[in-house]
C-alpha atoms as a PDB file:
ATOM      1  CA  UNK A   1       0.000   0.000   0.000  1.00  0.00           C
ATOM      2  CA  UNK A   2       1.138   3.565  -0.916  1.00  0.00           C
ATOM      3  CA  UNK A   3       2.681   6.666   1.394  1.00  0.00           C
ATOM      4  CA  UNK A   4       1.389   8.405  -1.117  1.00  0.00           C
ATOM      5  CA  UNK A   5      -2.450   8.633  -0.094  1.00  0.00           C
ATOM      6  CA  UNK A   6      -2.372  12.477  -0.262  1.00  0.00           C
ATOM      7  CA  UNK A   7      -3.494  12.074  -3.604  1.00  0.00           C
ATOM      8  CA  UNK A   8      -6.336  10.278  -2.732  1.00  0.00           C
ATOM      9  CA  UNK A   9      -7.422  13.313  -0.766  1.00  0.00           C
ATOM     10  CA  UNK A  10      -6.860  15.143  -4.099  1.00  0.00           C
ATOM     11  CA  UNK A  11      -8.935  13.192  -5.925  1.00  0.00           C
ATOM     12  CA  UNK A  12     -12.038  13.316  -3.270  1.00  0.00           C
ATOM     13  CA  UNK A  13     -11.600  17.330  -3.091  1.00  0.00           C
ATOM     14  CA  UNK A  14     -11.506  17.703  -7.178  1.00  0.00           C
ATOM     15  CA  UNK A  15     -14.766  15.688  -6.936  1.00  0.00           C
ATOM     16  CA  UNK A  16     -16.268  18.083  -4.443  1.00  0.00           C
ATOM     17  CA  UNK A  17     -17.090  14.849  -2.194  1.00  0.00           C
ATOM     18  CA  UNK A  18     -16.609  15.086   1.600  1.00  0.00           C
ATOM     19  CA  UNK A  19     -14.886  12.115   3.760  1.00  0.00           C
ATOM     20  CA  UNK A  20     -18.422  11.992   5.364  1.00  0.00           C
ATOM     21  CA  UNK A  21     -19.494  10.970   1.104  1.00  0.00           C
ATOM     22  CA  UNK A  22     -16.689   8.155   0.806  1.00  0.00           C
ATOM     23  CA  UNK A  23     -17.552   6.490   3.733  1.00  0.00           C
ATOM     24  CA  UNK A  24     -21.150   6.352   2.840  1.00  0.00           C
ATOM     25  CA  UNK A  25     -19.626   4.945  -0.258  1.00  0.00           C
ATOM     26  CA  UNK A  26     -17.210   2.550   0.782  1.00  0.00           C
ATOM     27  CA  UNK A  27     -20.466   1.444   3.781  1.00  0.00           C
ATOM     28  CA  UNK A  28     -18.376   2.218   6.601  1.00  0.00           C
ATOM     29  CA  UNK A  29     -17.851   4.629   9.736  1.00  0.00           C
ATOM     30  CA  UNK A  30     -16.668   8.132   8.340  1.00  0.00           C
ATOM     31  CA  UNK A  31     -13.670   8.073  10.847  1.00  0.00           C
ATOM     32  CA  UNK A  32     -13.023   4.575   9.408  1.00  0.00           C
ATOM     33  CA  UNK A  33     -13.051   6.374   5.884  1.00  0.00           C
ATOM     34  CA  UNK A  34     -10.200   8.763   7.112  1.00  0.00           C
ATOM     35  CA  UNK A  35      -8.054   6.576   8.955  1.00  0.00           C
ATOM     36  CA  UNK A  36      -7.911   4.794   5.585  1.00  0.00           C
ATOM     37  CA  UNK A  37      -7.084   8.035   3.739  1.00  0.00           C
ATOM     38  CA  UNK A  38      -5.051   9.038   6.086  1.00  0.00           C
ATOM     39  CA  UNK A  39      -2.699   5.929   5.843  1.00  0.00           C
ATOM     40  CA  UNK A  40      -3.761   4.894   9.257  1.00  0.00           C
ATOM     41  CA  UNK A  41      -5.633   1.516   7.818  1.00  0.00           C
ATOM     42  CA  UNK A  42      -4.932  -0.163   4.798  1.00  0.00           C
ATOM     43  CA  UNK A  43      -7.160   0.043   1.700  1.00  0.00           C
ATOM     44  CA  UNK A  44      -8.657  -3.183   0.754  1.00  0.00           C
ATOM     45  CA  UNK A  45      -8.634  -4.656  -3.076  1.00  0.00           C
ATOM     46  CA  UNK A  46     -12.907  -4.015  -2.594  1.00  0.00           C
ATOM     47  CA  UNK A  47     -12.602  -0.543  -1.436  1.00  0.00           C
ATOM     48  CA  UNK A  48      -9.854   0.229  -4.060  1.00  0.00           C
ATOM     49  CA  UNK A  49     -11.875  -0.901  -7.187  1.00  0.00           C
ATOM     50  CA  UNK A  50     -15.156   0.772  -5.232  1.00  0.00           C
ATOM     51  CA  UNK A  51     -12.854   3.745  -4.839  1.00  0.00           C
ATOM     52  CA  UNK A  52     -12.056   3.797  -8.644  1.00  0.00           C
ATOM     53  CA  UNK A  53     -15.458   3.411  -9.642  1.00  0.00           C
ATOM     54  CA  UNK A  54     -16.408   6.215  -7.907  1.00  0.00           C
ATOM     55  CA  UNK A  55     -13.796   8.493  -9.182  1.00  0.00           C
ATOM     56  CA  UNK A  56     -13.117   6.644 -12.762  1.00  0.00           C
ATOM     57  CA  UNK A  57     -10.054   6.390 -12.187  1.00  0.00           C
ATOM     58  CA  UNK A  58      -7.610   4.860 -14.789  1.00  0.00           C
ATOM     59  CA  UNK A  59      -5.060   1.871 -13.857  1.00  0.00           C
ATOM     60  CA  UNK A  60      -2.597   4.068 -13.742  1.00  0.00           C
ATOM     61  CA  UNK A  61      -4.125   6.658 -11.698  1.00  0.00           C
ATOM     62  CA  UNK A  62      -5.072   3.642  -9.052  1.00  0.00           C
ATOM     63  CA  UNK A  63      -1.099   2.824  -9.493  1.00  0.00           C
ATOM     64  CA  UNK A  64      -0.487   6.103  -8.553  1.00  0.00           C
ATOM     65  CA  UNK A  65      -2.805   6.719  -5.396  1.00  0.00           C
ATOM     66  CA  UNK A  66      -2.518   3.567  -4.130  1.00  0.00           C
ATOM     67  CA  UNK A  67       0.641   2.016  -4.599  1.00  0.00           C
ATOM     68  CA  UNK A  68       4.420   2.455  -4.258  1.00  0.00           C
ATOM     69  CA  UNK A  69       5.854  -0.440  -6.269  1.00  0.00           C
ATOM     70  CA  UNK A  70       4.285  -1.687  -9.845  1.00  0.00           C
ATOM     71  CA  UNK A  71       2.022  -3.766  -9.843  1.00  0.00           C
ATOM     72  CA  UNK A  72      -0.148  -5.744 -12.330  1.00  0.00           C
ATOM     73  CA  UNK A  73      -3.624  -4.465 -12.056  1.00  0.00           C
ATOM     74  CA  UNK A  74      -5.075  -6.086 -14.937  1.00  0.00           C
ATOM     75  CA  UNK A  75      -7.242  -8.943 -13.292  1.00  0.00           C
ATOM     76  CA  UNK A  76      -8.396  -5.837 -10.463  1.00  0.00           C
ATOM     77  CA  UNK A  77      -9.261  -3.627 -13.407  1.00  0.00           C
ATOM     78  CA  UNK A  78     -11.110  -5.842 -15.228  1.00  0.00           C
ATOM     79  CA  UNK A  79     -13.723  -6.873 -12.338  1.00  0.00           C
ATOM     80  CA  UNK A  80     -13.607  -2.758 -11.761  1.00  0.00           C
ATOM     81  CA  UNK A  81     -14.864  -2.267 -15.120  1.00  0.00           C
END
């Protein structure tokens, strides 16, 4: 999982969606939400590819967000899509 989580953050704001938004998203606790953004919990494969969904992300923007080393994403992409 990445350090660089920041970005998700980035993503949410340039969405205009709230950490209160995600979580209803995701189906958890808003605090859960945040320590997941925050780096605090780790993201799982579900929540990424819900994540993406929500924010149409491309493989390599989910590379980017959520992950420091590369990493095939095809089979997670594919069951995104």
């Amino acid at each position: 999982m990445s350090k660089k989580l920041y970005k998700l953050k980035g993503v949410r704001v340039s969405h205009n969606k709230t950490q209160k938004q995600m979580a209803e998203v995701l189906k958890m606790a808003e605090t859960s939400y945040t320590k997941r953004e925050n780096g605090d919990i780790d993201i799982t494969r579900n929540e990424i590819i819900a994540i993406a969904k929500e924010f149409h992300l491309s493989p390599n923007q989910i590379i980017e967000i959520f992950f420091d080393e590369p990493v095939d994403l095809k089979e997670t992409y594919e069951v995104a899509i």
